[in-house]
Structures are given as structure tokens and as C-alpha cells.
Protein backbone atom coordinates (compact mmCIF):
# COMPACT_ATOMS: atom_id res chain seq x y z
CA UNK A 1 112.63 126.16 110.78
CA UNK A 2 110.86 123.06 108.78
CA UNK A 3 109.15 120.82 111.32
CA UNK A 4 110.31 117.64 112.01
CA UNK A 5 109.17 114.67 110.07
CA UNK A 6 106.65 112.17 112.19
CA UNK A 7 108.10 108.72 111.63
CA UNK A 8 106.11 106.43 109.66
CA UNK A 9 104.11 103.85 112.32
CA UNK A 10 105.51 100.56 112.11
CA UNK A 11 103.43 97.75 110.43
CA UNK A 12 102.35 95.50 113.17
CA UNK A 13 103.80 92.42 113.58
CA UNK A 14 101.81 89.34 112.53
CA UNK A 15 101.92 91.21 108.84
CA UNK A 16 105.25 91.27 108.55
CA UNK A 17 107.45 88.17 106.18
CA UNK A 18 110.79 87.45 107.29
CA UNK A 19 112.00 89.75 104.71
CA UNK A 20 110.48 92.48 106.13
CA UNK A 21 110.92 91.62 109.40
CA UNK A 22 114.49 90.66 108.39
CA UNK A 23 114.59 94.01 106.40
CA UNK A 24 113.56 96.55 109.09
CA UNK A 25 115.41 94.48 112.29
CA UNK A 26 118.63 95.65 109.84
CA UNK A 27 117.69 99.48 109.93
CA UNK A 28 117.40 99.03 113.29
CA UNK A 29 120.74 97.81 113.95
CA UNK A 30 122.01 100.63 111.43
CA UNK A 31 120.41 103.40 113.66
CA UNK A 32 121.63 101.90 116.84
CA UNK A 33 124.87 101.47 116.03
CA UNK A 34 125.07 105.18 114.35
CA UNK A 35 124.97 106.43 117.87
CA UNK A 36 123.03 109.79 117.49
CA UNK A 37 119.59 108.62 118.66
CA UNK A 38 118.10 109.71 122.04
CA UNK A 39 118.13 107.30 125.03
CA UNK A 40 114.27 106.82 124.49
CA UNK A 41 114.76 106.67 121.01
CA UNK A 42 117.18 104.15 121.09
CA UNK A 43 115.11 101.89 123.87
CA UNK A 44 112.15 102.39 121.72
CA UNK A 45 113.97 100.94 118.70
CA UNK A 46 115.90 98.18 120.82
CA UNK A 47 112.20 96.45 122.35
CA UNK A 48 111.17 96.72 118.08
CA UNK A 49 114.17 95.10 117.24
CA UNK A 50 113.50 92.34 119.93
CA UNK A 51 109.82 91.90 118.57
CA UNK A 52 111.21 91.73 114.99
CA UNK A 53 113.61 89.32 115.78
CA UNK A 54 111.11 87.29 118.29
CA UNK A 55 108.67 87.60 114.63
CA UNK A 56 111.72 86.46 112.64
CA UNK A 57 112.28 83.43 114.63
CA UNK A 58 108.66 82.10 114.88
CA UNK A 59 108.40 82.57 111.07
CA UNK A 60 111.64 80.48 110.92
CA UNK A 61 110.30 78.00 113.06
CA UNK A 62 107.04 77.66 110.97
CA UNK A 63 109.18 77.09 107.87
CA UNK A 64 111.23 74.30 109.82
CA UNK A 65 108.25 72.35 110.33
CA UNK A 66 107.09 72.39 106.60
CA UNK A 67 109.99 70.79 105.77
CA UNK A 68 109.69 67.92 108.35
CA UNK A 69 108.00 64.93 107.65
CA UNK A 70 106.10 62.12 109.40
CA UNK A 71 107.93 58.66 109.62
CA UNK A 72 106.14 55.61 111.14
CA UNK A 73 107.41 54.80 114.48
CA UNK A 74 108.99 50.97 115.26
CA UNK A 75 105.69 50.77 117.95
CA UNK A 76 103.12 51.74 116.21
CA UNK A 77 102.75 55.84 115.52
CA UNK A 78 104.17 58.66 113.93
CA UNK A 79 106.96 60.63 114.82
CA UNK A 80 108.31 64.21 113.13
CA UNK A 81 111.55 63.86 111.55
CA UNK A 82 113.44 66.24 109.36
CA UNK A 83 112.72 66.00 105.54
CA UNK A 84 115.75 63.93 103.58
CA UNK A 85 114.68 63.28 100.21
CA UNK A 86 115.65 59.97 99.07
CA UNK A 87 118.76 59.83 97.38
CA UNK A 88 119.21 57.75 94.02
């Protein structure tokens, strides 16, 4: 009887690009929803999937911010508002 195949370790987290993130929080979903994992397995794989997602949304939020910009305030200051390129 062939031994069973170790999973590969999962990359950690702060390496990962929303694609990969994005990528691997899918196969997670896949497995889940297939049904034929073990309870452990399938708790293991749901607290990845939260990290991946959690990952996922902070590497979403970085990208928001590059695309904000700084706009003088009335006062005096600056204040973050979302990037609209000038139109015309």
C-alpha cells in the first residue's frame, strides 16, 4: 500500500501576492466544499482560508491607498482623498 503523500507546507503569509493568496483561498473553498476532508482537516483548512483572506484584504487595502491622493484642505492641511484624474 503506497504511503500517503505529506502535503506541501504552505508559504507563509507576508510572501504571498493577492494572486496567490487569491489563488490558494480558491483551492480551499474547492476542498471544503468537496466534503470528503476530515473534521481536523477541514478546520485546519478553514483558519488558512481566514488568514488568506485576512492577507487578501490588507494587500487590497495597501493598493487602495496608492491610488489616493493628497488634496489641500480649506484650513490649512492635507487630507486623503480618492484619486480622480482630471477629466478633459
Amino acid at each position: 500500500m503506497p504511503a500517503k503523500a505529506k502535503p506541501k507546507p504552505a508559504a507563509p503569509l507576508e510572501t504571498l501576492s493577492f494572486e496567490d493568496a487569491f489563488a490558494e483561498l480558491e483551492d480551499i473553498v474547492s476542498r471544503l466544499e468537496a466534503g470528503s476532508l476530515t473534521l481536523d482537516d477541514s478546520v485546519a483548512l478553514h483558519e488558512r482560508g481566514q488568514a488568506l483572506s485576512a492577507r487578501c484584504q490588507q494587500l487590497l487595502d495597501a493598493a487602495d491607498l496608492k491610488v489616493q491622493q493628497l488634496t489641500p484642505r480649506p484650513g490649512g492641511g492635507y487630507q486623503l482623498q480618492p484619486f480622480a484624474p482630471d477629466e478633459g
